[in-house]
PDB file of N, CA and C in Angstrom:
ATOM      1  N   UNK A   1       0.845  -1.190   0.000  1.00  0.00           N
ATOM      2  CA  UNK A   1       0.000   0.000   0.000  1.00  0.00           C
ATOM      3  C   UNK A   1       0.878   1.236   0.000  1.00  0.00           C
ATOM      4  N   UNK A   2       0.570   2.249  -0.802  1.00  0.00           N
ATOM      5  CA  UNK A   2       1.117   3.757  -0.581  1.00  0.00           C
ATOM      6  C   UNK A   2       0.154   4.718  -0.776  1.00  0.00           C
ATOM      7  N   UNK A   3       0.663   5.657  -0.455  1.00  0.00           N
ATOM      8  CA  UNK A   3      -0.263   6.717  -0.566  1.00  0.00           C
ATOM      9  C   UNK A   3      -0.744   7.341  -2.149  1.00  0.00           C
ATOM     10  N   UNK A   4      -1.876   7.562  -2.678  1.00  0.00           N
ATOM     11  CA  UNK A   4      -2.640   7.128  -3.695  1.00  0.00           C
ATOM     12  C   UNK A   4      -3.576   5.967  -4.330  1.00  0.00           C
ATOM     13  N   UNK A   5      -3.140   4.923  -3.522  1.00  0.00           N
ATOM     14  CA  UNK A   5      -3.526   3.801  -4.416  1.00  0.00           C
ATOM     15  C   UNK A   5      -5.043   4.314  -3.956  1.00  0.00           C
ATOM     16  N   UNK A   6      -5.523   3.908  -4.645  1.00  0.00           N
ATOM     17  CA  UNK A   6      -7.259   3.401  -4.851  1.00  0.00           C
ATOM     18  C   UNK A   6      -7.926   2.376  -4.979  1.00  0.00           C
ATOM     19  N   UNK A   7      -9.509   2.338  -4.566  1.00  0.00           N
ATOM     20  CA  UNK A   7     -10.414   1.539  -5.310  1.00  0.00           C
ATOM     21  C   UNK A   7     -11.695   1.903  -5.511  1.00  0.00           C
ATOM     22  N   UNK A   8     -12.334   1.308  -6.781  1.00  0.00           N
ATOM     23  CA  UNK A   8     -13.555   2.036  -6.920  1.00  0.00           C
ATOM     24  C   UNK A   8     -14.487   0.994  -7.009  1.00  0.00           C
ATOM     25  N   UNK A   9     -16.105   1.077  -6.592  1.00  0.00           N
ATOM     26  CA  UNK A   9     -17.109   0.038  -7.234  1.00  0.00           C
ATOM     27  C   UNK A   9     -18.506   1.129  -7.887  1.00  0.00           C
ATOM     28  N   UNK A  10     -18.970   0.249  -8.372  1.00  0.00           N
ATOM     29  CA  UNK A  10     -20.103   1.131  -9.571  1.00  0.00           C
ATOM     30  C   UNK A  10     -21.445   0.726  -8.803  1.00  0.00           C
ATOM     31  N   UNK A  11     -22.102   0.706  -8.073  1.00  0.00           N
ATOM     32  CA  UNK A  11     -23.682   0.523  -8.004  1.00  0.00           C
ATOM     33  C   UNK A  11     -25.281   0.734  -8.209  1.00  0.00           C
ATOM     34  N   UNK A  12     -25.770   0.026  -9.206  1.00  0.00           N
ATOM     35  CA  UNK A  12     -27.252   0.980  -9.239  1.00  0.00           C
ATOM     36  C   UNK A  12     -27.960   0.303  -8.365  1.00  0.00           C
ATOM     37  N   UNK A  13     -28.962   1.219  -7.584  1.00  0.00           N
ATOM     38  CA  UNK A  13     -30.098   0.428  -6.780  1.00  0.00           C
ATOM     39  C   UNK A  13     -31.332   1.655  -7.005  1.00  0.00           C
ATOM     40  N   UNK A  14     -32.001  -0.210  -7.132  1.00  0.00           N
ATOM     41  CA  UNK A  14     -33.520  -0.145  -7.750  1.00  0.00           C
ATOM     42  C   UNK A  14     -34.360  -0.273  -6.860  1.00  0.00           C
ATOM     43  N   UNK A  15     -36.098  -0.113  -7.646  1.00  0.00           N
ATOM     44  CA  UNK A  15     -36.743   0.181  -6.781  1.00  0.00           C
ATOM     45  C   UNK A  15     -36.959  -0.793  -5.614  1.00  0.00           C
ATOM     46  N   UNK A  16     -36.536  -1.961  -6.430  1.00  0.00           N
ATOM     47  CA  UNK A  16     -36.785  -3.371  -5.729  1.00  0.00           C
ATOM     48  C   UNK A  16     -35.687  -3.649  -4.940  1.00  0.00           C
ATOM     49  N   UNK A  17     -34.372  -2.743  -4.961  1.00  0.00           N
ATOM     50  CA  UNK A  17     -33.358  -3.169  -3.521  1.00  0.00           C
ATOM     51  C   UNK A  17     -34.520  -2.225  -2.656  1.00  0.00           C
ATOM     52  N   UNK A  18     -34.634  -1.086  -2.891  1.00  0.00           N
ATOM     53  CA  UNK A  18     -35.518  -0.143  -2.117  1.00  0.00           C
ATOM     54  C   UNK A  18     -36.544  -0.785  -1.016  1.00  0.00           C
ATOM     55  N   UNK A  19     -37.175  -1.782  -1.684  1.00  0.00           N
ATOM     56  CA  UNK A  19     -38.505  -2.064  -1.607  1.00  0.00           C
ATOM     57  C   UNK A  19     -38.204  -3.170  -0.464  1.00  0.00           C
ATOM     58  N   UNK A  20     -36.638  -3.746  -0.589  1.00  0.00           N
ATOM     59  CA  UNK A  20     -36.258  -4.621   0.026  1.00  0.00           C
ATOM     60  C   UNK A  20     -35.576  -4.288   1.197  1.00  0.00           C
ATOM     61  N   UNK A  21     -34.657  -3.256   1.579  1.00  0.00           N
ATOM     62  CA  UNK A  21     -34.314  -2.189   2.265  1.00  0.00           C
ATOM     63  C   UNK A  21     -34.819  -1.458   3.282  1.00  0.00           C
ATOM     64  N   UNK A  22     -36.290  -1.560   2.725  1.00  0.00           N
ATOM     65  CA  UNK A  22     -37.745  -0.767   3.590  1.00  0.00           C
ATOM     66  C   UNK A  22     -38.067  -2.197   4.154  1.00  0.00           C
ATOM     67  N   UNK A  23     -38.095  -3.457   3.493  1.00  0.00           N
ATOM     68  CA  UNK A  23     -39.053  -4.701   4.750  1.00  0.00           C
ATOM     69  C   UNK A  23     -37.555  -4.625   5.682  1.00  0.00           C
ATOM     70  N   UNK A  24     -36.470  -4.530   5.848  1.00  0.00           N
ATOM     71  CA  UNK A  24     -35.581  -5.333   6.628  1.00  0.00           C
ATOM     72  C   UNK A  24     -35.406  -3.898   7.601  1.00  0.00           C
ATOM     73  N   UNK A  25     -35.911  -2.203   7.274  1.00  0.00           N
ATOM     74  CA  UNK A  25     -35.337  -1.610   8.072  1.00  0.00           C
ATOM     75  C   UNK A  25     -36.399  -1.034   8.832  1.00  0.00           C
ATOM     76  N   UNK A  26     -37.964  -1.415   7.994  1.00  0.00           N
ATOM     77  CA  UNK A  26     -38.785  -1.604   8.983  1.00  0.00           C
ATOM     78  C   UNK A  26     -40.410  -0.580   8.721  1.00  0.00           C
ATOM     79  N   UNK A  27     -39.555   0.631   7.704  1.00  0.00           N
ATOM     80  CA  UNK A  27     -39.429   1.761   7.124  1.00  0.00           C
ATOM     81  C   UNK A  27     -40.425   1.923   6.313  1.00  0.00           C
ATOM     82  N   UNK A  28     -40.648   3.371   5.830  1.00  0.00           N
ATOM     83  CA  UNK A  28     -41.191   3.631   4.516  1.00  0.00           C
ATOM     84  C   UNK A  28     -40.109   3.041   3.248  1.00  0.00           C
ATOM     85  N   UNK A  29     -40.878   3.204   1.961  1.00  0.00           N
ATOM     86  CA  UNK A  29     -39.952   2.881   1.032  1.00  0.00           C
ATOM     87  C   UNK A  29     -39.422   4.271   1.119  1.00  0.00           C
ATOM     88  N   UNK A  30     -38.261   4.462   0.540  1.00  0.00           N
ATOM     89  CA  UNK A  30     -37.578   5.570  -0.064  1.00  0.00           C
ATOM     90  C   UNK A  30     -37.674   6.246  -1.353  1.00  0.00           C
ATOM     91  N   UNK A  31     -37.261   7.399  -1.807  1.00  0.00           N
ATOM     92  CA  UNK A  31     -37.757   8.019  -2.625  1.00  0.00           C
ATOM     93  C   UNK A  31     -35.953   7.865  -3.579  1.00  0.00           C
ATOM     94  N   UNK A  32     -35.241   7.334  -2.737  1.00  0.00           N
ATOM     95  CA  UNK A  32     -33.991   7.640  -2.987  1.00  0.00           C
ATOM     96  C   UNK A  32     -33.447   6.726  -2.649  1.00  0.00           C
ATOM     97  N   UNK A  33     -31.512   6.780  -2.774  1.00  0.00           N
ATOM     98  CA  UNK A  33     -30.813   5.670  -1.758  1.00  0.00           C
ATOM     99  C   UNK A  33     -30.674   6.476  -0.771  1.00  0.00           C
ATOM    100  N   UNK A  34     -30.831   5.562   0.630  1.00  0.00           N
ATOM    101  CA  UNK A  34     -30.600   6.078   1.447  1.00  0.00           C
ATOM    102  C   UNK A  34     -28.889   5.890   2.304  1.00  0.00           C
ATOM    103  N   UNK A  35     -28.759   7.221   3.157  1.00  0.00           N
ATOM    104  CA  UNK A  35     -27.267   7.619   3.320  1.00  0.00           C
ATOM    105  C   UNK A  35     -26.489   5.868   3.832  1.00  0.00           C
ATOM    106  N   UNK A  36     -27.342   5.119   4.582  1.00  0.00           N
ATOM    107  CA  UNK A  36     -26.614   4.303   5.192  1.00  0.00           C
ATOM    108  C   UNK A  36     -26.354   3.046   4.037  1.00  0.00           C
ATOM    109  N   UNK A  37     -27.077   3.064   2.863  1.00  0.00           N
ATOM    110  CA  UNK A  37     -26.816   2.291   1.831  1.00  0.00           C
ATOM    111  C   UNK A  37     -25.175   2.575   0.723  1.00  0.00           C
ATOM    112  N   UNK A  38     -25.142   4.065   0.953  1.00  0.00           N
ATOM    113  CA  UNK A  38     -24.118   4.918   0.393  1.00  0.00           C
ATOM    114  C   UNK A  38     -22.924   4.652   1.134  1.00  0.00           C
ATOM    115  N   UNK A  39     -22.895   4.238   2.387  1.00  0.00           N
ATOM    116  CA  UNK A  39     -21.978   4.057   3.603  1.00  0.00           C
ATOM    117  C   UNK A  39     -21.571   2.553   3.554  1.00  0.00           C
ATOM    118  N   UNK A  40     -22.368   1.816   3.466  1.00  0.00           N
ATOM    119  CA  UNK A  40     -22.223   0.557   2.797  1.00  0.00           C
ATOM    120  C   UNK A  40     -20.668   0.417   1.773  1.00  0.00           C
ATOM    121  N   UNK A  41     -21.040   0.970   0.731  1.00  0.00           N
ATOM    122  CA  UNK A  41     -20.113   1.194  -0.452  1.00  0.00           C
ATOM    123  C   UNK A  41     -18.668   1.047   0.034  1.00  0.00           C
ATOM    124  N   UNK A  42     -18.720   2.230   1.465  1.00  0.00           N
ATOM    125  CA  UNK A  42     -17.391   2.400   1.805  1.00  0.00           C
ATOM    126  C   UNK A  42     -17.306   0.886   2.209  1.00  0.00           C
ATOM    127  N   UNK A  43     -17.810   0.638   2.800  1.00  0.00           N
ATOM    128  CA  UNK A  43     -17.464  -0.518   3.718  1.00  0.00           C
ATOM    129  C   UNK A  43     -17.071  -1.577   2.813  1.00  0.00           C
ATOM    130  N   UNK A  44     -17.521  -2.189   1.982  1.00  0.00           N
ATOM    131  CA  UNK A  44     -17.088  -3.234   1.070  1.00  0.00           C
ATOM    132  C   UNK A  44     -15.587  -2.812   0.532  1.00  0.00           C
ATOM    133  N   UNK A  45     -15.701  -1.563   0.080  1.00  0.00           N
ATOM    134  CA  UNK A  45     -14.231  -1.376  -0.712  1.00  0.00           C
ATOM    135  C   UNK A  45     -13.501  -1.778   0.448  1.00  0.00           C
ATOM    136  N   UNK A  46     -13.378  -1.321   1.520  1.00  0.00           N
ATOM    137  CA  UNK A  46     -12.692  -0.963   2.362  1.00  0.00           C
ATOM    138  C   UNK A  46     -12.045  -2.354   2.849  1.00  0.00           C
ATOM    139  N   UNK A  47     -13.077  -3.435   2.835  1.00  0.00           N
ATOM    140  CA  UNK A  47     -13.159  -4.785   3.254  1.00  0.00           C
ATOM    141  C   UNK A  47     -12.676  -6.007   2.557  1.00  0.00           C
ATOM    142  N   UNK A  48     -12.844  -5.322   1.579  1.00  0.00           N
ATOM    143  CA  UNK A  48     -12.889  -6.431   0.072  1.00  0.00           C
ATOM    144  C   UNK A  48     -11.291  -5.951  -0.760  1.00  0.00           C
ATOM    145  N   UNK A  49     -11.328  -4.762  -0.998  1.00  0.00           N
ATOM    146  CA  UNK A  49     -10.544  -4.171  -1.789  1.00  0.00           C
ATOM    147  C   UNK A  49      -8.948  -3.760  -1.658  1.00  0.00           C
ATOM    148  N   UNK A  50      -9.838  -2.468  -0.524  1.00  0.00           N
ATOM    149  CA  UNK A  50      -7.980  -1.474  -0.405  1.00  0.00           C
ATOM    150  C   UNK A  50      -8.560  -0.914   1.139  1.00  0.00           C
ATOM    151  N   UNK A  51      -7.900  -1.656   2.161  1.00  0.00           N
ATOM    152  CA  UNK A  51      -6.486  -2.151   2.257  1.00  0.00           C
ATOM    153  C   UNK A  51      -7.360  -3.392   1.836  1.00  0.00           C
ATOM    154  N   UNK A  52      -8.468  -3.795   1.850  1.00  0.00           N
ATOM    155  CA  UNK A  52      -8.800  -5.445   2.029  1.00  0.00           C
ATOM    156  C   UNK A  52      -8.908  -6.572   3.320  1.00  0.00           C
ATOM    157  N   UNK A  53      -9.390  -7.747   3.052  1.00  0.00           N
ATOM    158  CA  UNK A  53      -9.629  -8.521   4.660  1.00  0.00           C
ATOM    159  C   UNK A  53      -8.696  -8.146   5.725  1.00  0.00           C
ATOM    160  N   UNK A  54      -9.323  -8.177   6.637  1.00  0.00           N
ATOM    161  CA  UNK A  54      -8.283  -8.107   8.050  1.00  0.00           C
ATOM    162  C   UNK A  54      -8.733  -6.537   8.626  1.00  0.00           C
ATOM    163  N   UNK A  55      -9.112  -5.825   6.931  1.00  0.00           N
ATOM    164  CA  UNK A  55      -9.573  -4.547   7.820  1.00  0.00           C
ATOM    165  C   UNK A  55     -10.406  -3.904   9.001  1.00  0.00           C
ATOM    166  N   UNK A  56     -10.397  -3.329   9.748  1.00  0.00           N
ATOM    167  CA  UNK A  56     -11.023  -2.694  10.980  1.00  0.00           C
ATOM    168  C   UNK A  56     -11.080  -1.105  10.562  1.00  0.00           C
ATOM    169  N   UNK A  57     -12.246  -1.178  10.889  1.00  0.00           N
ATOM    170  CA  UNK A  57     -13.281   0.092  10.914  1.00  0.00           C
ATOM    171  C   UNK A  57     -12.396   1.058  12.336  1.00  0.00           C
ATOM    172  N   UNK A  58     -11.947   1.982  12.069  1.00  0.00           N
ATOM    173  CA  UNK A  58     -12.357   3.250  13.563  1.00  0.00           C
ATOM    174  C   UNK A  58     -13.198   3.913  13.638  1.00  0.00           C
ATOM    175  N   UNK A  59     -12.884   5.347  12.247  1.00  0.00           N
ATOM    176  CA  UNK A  59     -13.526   5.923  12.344  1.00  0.00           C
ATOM    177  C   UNK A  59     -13.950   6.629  10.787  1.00  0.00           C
ATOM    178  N   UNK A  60     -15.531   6.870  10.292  1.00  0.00           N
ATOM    179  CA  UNK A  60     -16.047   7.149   9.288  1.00  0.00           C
ATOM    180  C   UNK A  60     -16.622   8.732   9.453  1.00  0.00           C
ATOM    181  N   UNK A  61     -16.042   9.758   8.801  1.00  0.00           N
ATOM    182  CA  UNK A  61     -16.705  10.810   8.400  1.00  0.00           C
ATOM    183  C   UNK A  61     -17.364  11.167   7.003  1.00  0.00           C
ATOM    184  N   UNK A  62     -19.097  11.399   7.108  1.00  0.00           N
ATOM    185  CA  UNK A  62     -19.357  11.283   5.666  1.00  0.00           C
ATOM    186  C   UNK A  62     -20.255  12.903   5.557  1.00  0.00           C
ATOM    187  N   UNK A  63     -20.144  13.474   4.728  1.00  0.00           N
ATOM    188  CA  UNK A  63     -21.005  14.387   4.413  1.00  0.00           C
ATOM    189  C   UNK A  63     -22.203  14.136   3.224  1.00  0.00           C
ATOM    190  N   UNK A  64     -23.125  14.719   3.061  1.00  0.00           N
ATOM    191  CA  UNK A  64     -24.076  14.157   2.271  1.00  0.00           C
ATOM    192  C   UNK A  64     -24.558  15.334   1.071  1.00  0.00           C
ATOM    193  N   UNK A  65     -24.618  15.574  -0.131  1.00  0.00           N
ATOM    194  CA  UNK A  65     -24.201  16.832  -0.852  1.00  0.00           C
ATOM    195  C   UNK A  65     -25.557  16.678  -1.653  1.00  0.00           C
ATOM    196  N   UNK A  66     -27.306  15.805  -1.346  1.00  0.00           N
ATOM    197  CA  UNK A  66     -27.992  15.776  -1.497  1.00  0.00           C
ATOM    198  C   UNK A  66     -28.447  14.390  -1.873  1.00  0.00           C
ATOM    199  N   UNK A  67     -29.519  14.101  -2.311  1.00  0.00           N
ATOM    200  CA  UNK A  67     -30.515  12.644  -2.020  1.00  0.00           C
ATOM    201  C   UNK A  67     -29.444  11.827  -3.576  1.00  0.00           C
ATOM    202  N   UNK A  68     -29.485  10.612  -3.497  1.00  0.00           N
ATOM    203  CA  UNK A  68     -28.800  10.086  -4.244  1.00  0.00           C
ATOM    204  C   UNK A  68     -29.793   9.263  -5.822  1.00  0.00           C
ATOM    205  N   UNK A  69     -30.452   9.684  -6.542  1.00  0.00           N
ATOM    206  CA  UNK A  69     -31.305   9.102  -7.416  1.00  0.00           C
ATOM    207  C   UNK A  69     -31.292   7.447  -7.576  1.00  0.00           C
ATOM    208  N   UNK A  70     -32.423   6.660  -7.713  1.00  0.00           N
ATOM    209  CA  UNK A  70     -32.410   5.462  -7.811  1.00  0.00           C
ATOM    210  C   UNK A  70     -32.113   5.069  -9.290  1.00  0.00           C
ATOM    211  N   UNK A  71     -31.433   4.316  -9.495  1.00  0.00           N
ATOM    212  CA  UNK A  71     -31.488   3.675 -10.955  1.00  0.00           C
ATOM    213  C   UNK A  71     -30.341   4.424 -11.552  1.00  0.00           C
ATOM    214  N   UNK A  72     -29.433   4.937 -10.777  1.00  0.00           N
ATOM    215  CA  UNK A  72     -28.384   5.716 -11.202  1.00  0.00           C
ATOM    216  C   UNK A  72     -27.253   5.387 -11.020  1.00  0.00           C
ATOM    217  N   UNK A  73     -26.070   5.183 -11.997  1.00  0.00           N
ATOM    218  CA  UNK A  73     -25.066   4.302 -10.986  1.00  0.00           C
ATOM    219  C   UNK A  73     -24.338   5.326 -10.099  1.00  0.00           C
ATOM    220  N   UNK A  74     -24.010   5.034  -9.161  1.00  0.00           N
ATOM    221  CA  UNK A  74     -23.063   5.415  -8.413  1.00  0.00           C
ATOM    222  C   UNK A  74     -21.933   4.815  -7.840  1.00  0.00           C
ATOM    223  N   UNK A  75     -20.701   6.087  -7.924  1.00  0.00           N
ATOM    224  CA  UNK A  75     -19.377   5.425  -7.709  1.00  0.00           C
ATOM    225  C   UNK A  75     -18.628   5.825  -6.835  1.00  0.00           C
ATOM    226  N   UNK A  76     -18.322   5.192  -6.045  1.00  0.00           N
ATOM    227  CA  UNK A  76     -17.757   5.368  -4.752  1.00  0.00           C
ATOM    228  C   UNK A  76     -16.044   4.650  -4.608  1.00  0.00           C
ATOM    229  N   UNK A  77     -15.310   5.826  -4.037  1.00  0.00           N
ATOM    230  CA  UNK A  77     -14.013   5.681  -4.500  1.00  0.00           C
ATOM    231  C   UNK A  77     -13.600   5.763  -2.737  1.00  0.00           C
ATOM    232  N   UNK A  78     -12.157   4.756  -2.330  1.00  0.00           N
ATOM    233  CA  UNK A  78     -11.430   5.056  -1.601  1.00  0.00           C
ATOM    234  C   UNK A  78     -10.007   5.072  -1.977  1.00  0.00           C
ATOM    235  N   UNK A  79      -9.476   6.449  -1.230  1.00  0.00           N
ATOM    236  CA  UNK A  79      -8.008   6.356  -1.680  1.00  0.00           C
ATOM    237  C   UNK A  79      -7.242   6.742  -0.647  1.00  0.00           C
ATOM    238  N   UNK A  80      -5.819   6.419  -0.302  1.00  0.00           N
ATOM    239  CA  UNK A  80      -5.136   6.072   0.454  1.00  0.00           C
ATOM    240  C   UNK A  80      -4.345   7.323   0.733  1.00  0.00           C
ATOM    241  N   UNK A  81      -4.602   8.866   1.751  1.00  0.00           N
ATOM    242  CA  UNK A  81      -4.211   9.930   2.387  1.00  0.00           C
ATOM    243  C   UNK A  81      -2.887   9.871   3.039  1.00  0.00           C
ATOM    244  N   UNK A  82      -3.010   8.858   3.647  1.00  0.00           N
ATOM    245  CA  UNK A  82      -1.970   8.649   4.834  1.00  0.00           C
ATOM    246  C   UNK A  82      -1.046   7.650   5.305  1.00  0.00           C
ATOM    247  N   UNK A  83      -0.437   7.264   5.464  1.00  0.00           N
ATOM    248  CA  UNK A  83       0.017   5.451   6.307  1.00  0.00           C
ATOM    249  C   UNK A  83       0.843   5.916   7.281  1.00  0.00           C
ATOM    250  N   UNK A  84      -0.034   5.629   8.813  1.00  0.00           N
ATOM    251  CA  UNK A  84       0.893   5.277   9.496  1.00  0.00           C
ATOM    252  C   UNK A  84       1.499   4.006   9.946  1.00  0.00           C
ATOM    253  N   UNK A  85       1.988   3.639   9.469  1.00  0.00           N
ATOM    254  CA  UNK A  85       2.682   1.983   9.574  1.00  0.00           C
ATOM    255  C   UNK A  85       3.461   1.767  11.335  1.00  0.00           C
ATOM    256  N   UNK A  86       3.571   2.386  11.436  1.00  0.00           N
ATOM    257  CA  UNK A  86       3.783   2.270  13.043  1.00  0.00           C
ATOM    258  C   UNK A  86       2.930   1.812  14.125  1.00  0.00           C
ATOM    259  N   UNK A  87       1.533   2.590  13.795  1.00  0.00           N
ATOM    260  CA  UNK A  87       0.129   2.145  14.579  1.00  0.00           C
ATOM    261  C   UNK A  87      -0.369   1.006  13.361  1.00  0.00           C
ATOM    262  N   UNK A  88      -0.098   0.955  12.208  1.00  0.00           N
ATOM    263  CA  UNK A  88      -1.003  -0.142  11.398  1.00  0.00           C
ATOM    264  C   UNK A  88      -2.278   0.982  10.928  1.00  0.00           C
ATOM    265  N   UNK A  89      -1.795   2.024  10.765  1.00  0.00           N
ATOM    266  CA  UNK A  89      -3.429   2.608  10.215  1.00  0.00           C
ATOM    267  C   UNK A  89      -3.291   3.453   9.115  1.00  0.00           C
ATOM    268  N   UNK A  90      -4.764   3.752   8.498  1.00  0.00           N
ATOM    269  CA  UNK A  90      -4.286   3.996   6.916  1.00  0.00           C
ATOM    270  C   UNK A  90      -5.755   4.920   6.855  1.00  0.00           C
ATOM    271  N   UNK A  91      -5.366   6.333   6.259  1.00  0.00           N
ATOM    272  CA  UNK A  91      -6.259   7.340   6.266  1.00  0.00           C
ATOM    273  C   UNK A  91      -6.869   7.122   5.085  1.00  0.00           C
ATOM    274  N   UNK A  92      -8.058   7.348   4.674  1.00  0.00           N
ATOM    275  CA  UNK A  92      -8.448   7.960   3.265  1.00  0.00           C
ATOM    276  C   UNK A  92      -9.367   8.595   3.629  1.00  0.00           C
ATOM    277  N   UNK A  93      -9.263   9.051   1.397  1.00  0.00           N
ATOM    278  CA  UNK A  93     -10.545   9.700   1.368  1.00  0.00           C
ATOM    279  C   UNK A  93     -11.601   9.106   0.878  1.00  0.00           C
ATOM    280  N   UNK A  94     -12.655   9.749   1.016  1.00  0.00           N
ATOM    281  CA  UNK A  94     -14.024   8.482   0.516  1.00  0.00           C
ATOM    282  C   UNK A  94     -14.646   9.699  -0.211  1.00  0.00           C
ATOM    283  N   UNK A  95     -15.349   9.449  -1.681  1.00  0.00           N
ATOM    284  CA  UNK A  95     -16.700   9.559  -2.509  1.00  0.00           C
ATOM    285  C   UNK A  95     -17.452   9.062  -3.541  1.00  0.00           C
ATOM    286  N   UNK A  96     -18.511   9.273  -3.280  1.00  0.00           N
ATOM    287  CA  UNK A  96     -19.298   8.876  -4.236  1.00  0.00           C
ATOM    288  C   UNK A  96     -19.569  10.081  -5.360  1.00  0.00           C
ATOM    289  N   UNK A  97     -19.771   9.254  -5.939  1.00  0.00           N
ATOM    290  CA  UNK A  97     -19.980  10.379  -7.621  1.00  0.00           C
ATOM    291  C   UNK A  97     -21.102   9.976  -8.491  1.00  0.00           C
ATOM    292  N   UNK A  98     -22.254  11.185  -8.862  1.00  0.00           N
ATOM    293  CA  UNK A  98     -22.974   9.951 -10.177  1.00  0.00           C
ATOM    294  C   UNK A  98     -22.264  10.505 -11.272  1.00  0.00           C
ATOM    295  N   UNK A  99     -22.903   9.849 -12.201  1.00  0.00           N
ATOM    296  CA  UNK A  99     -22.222   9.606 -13.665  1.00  0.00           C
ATOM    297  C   UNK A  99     -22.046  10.925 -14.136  1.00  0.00           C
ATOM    298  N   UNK A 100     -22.260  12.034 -13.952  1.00  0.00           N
ATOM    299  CA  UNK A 100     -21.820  13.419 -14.724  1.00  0.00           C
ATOM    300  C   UNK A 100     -20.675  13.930 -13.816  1.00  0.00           C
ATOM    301  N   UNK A 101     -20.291  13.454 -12.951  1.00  0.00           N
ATOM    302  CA  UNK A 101     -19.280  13.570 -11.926  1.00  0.00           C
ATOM    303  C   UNK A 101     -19.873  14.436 -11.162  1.00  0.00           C
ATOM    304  N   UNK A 102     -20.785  14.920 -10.669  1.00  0.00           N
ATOM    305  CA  UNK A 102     -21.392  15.154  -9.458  1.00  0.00           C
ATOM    306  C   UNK A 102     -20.971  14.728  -7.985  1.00  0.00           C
ATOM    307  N   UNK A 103     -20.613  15.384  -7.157  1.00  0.00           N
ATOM    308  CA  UNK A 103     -20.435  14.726  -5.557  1.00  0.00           C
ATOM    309  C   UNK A 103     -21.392  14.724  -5.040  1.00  0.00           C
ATOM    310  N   UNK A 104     -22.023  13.170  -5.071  1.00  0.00           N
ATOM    311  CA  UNK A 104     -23.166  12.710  -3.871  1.00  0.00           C
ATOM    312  C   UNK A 104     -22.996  12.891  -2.265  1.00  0.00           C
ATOM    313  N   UNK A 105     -21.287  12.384  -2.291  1.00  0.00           N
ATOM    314  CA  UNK A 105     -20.702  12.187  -1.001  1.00  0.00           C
ATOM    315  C   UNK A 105     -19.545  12.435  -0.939  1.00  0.00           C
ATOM    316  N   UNK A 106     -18.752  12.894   0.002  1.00  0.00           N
ATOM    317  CA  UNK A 106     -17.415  12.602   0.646  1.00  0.00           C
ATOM    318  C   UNK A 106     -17.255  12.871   1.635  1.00  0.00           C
ATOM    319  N   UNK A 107     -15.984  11.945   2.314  1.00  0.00           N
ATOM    320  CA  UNK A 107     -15.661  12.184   3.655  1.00  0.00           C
ATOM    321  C   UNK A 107     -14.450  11.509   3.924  1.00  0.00           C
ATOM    322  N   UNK A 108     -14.164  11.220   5.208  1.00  0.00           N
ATOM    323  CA  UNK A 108     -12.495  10.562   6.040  1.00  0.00           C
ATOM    324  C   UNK A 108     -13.056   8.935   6.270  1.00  0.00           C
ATOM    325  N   UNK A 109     -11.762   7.917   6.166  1.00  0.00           N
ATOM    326  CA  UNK A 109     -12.073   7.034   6.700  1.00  0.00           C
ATOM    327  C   UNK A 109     -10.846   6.984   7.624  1.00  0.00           C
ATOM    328  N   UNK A 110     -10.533   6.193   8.996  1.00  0.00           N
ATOM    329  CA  UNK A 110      -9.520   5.709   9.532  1.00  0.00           C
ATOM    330  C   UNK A 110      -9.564   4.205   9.822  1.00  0.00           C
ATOM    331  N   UNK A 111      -8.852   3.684   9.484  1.00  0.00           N
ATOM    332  CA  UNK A 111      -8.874   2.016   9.729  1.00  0.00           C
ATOM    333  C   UNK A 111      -7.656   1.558  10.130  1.00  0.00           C
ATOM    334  N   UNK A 112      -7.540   0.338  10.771  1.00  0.00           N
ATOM    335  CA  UNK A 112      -6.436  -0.523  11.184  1.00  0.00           C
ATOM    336  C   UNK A 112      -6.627  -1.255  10.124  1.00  0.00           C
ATOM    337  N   UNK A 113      -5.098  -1.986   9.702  1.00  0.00           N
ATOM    338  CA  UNK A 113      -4.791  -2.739   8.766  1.00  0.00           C
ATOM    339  C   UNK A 113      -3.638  -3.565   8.903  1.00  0.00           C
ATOM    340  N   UNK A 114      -3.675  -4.482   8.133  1.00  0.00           N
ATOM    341  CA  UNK A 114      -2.314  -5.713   8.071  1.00  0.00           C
ATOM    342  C   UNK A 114      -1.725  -4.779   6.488  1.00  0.00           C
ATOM    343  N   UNK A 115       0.033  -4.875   7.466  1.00  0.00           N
ATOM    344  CA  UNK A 115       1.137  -5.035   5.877  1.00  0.00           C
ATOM    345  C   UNK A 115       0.856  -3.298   5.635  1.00  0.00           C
ATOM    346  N   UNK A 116       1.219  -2.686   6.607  1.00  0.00           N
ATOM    347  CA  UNK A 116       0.861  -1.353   6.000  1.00  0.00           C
ATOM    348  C   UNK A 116       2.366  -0.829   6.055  1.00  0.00           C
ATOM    349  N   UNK A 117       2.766   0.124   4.777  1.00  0.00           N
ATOM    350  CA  UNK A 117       3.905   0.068   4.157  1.00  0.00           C
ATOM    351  C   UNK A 117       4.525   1.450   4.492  1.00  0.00           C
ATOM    352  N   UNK A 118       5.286   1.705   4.571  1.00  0.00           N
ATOM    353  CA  UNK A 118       5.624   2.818   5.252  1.00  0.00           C
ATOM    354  C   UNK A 118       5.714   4.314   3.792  1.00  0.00           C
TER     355      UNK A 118
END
């Protein structure tokens, strides 16, 4: 890992994740995606991707730059701010974007990690 690397994933959600989203959270349906579905995003990259398994969550700052349209893809990027390889932790930045490059979202992530490179 160094500082820059990245990762990105593409997601559309429909009315029917929506619809599915609303039985499990208890909810109205939504008119939109909602923020904690957008937060999600981070979490997979974060888990899956860059740094990848082993990762630990600290701490997530997200701002929200308006409602996110359904059926739209959205792309949500993390990239690598910081390394402190001493503590094992690795800063980024986080956003989402729709397709005209619009900012849905951004914010900070802090995580613990394995193999972090100085």
């Amino acid at each position: 890992m160094k500082v820059g690397d990245h990762a990105e994933v593409t997601r559309i959600y429909s009315a029917a994740d929506m619809a599915e989203f609303a039985a499990l959270a208890g909810g109205a349906l939504p008119g939109h995606v909602p923020e904690p579905l957008i937060g999600a995003l981070f979490s997979y990259l974060l888990g899956v991707k860059l740094p990848g398994f082993g990762t630990n969550y600290l701490k997530q700052s997200l701002q929200f730059h308006g409602a996110a349209p359904l059926d739209t893809p959205l792309t949500a990027r993390v990239e690598i701010t910081r390394l402190r390889p001493e503590k094992h932790l690795v800063d980024l930045a986080t956003t989402v974007r729709l397709p005209d490059g619009g900012l849905c979202c951004d914010g900070r992530a802090l995580v613990l990690a394995r193999d972090v490179g100085a």
